[in-house]
C-alpha atoms as a PDB file:
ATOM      1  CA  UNK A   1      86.911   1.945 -13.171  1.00  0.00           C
ATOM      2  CA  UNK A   2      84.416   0.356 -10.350  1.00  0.00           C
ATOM      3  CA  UNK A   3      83.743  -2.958 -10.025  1.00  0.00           C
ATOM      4  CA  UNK A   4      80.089  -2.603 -11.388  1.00  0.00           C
ATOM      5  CA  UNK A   5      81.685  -1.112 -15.038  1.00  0.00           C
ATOM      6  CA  UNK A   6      84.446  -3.907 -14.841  1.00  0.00           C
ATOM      7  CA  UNK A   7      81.254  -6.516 -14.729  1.00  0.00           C
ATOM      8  CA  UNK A   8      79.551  -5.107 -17.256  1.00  0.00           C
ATOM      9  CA  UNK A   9      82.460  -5.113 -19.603  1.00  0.00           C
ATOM     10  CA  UNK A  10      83.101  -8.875 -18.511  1.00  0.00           C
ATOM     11  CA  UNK A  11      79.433  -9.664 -19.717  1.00  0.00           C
ATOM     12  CA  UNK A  12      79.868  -7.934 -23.040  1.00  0.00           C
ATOM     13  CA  UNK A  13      77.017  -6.113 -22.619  1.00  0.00           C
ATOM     14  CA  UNK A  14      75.803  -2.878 -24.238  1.00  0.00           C
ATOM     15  CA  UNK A  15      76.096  -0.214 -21.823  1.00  0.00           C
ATOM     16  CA  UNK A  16      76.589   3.826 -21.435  1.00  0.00           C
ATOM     17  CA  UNK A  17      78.604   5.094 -18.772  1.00  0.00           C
ATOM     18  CA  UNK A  18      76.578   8.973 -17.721  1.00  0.00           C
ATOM     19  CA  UNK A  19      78.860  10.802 -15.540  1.00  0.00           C
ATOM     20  CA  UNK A  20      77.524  14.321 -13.486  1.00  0.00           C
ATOM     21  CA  UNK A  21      78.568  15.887 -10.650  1.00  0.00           C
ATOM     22  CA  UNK A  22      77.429  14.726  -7.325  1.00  0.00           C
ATOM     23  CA  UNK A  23      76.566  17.503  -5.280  1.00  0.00           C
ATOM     24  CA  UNK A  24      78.033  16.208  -1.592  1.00  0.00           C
ATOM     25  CA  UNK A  25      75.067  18.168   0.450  1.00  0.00           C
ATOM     26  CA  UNK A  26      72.713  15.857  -1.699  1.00  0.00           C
ATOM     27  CA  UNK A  27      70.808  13.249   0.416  1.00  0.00           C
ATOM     28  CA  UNK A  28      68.316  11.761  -2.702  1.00  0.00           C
ATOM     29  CA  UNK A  29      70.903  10.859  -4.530  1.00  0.00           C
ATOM     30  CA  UNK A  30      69.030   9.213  -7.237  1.00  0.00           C
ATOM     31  CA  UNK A  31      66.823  12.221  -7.812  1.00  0.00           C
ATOM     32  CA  UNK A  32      69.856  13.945  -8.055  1.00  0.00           C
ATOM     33  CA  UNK A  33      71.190  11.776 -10.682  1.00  0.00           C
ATOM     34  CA  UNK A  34      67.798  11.947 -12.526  1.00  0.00           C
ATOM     35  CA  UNK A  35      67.473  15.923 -12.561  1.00  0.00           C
ATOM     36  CA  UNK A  36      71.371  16.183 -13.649  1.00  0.00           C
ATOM     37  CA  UNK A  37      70.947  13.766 -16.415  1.00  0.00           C
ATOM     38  CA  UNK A  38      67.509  15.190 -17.515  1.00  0.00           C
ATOM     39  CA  UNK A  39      66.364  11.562 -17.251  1.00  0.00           C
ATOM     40  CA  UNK A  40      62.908  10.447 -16.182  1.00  0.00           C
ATOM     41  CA  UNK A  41      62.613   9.416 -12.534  1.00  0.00           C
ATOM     42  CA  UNK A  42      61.012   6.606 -13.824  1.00  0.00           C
ATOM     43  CA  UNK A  43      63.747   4.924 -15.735  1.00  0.00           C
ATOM     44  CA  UNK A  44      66.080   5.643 -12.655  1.00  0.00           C
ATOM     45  CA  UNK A  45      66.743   2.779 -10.593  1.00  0.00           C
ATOM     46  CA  UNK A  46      68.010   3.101  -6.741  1.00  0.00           C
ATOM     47  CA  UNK A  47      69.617  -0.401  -5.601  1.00  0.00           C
ATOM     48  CA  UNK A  48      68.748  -0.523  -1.798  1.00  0.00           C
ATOM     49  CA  UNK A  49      70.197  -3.179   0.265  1.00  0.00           C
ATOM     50  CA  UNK A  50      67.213  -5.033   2.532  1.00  0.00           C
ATOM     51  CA  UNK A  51      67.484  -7.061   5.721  1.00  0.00           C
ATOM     52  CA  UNK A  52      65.244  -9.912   6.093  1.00  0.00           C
ATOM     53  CA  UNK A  53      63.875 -12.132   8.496  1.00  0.00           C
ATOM     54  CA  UNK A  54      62.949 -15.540   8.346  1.00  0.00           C
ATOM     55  CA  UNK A  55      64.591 -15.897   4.550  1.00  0.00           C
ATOM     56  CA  UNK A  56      67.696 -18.014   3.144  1.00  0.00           C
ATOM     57  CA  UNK A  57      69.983 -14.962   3.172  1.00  0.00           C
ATOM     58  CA  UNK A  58      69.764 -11.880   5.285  1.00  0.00           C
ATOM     59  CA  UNK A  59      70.961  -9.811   2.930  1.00  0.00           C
ATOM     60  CA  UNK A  60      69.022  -8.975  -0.623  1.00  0.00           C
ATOM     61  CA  UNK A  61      68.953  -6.092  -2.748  1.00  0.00           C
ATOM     62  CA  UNK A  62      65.873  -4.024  -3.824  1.00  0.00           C
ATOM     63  CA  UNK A  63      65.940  -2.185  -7.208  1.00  0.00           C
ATOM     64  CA  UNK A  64      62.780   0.218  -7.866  1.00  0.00           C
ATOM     65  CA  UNK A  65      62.498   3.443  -9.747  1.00  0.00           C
ATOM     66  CA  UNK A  66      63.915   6.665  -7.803  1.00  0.00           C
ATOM     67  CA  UNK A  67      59.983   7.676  -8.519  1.00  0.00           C
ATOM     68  CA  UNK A  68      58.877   5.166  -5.851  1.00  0.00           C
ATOM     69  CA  UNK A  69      59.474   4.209  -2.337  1.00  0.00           C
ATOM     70  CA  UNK A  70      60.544   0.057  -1.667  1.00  0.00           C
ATOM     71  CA  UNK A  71      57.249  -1.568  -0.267  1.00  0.00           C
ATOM     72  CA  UNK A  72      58.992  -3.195   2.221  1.00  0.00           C
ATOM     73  CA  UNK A  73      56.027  -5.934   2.409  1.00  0.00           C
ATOM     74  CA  UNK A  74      55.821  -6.882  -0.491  1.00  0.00           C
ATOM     75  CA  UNK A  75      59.485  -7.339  -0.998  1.00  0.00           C
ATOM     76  CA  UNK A  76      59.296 -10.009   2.013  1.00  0.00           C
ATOM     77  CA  UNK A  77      56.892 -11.815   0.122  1.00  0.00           C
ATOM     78  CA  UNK A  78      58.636 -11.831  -3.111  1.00  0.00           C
ATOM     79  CA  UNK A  79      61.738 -13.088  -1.544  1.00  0.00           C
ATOM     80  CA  UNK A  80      59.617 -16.003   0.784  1.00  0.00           C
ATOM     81  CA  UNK A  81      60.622 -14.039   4.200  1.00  0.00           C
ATOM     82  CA  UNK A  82      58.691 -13.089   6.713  1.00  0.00           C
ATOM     83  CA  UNK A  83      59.808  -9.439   7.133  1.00  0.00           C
ATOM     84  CA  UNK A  84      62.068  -6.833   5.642  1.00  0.00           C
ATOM     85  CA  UNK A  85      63.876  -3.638   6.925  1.00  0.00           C
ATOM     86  CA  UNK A  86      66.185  -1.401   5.459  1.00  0.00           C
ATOM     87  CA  UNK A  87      69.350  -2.872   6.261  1.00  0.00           C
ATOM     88  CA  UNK A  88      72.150  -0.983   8.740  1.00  0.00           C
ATOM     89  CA  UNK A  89      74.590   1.208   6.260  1.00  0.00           C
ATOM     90  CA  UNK A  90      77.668  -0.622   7.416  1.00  0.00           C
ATOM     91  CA  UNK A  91      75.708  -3.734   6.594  1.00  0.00           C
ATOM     92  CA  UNK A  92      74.802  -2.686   3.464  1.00  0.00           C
ATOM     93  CA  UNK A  93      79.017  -0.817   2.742  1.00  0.00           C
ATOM     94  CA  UNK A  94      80.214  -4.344   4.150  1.00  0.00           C
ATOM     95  CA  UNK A  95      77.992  -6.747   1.807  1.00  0.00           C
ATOM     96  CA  UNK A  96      78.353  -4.609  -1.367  1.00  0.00           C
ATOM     97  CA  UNK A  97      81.245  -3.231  -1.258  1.00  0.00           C
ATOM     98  CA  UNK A  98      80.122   0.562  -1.885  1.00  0.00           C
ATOM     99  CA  UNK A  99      78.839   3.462   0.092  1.00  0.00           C
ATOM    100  CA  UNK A 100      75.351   4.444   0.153  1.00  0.00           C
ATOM    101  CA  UNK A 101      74.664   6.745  -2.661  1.00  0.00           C
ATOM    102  CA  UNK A 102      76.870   4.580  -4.842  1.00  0.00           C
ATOM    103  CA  UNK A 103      75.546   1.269  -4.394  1.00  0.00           C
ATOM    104  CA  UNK A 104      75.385  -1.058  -7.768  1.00  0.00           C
ATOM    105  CA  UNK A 105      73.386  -3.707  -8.572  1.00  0.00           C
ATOM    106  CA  UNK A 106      76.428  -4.944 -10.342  1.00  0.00           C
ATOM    107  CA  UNK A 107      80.022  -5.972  -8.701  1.00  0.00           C
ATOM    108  CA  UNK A 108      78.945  -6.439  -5.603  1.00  0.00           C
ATOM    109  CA  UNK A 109      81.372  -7.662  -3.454  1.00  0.00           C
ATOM    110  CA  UNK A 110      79.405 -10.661  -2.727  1.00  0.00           C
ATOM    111  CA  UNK A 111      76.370 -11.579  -4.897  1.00  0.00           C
ATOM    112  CA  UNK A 112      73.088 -10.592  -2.697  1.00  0.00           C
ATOM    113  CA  UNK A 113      69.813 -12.173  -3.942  1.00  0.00           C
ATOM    114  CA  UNK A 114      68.056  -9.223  -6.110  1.00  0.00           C
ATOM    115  CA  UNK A 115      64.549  -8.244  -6.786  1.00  0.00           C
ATOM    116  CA  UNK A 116      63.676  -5.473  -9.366  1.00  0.00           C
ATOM    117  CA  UNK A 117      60.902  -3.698  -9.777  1.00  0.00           C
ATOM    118  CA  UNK A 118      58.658  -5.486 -12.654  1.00  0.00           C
ATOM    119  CA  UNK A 119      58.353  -1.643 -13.956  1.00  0.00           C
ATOM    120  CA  UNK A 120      61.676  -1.932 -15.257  1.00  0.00           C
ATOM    121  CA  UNK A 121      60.486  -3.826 -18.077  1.00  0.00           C
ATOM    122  CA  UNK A 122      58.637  -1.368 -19.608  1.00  0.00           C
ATOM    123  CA  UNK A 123      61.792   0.682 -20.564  1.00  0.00           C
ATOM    124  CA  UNK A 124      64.001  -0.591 -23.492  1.00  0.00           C
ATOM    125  CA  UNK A 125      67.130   0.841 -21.185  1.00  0.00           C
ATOM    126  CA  UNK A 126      67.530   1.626 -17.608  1.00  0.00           C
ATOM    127  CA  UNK A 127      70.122   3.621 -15.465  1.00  0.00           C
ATOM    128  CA  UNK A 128      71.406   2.260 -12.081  1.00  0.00           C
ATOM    129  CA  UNK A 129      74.269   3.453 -10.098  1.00  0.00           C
ATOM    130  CA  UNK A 130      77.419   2.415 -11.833  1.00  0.00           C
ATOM    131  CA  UNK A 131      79.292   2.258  -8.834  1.00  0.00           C
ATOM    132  CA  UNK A 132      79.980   5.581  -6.777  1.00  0.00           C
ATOM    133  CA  UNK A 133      78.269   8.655  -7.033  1.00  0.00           C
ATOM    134  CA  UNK A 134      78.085  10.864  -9.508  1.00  0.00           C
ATOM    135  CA  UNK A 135      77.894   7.836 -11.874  1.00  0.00           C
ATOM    136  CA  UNK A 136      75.471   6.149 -13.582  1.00  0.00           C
ATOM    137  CA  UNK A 137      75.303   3.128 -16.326  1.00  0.00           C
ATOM    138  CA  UNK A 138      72.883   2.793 -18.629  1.00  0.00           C
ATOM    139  CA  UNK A 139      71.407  -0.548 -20.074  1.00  0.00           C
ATOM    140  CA  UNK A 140      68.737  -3.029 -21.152  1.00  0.00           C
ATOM    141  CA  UNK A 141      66.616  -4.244 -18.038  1.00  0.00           C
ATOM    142  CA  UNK A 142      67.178  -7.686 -19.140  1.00  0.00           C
ATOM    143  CA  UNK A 143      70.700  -7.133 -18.902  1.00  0.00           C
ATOM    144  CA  UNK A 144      70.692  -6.377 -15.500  1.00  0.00           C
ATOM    145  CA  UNK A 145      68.420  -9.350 -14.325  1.00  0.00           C
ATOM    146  CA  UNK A 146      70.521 -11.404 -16.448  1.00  0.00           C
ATOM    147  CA  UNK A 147      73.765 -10.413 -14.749  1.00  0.00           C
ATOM    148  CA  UNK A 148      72.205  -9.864 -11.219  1.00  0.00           C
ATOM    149  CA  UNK A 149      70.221 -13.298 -11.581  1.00  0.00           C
ATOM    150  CA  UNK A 150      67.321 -11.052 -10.447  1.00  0.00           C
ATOM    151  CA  UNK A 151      63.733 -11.334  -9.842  1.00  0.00           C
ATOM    152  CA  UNK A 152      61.365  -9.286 -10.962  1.00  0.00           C
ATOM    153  CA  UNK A 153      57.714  -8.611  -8.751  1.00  0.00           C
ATOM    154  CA  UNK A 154      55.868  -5.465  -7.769  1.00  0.00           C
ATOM    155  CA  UNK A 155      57.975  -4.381  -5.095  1.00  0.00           C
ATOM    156  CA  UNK A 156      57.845  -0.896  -6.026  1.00  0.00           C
ATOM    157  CA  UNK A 157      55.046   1.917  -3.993  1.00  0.00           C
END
């Protein structure tokens, strides 16, 4: 059981855990997810871990659908910085506590300040990564910014 599961049943939320099987020569690993589960790519959330300049933290986490790229301009103005990057991978491993591929918006190993694309609204459930690959959890997008104390903006291209 990861850490992002083990939250989820701490908040007592209602969740589905959707399991496939992660193809390791896979790079898009959220369109992967998508096209295994038969889901829309627009109700499948990447988590993306951003570095930024000029901000509070370094560190924040971008969740948009696997449809869309992160506009990395907007996300520095939703989160007051003055620029944001894709952050280094061993960052990112280090911070969260997962690999790339697998990285949850829940469990992290230490809480990163989260954005989410205002998109996610729209759905009454979303799926993020649940933890590793080939897994994915499935629940209500105010859930998620609930247990992420997220924001939600446009951040989404």
């Amino acid at each position: 059981m990861t850490p992002a599961v083990k939250a989820a049943q701490r908040a007592k939320i209602n969740y589905t855990l959707h399991e496939y099987d992660h193809d390791p020569n896979v790079g898009a690993y959220g369109l992967e997810a998508a096209e295994a589960l038969g889901i829309s790519h627009d109700q499948i959330f990447k988590t993306l871990v951003v570095s930024l300049s000029g901000a509070k933290e370094p560190l924040a986490v971008g969740i948009v659908p696997v449809s869309t790229q992160l506009d990395l301009k907007s996300f520095a103005v939703a989160a007051h910085a003055k620029k944001a990057v894709m952050a280094d991978a061993k960052d990112a491993k280090r911070a969260t506590g997962y690999v790339l591929g697998g990285i949850s918006p829940l469990g992290q190993r230490r809480r990163l300040p989260t954005l989410m694309d205002e998109s996610a609204l729209k759905h009454r459930t979303i799926y993020v990564s649940a933890g590793k690959r080939g897994l994915q959890i499935e629940l209500a997008p105010g859930d998620l910014i609930r247990l992420c104390a997220a924001v939600t903006a446009r951040i989404g291209r």
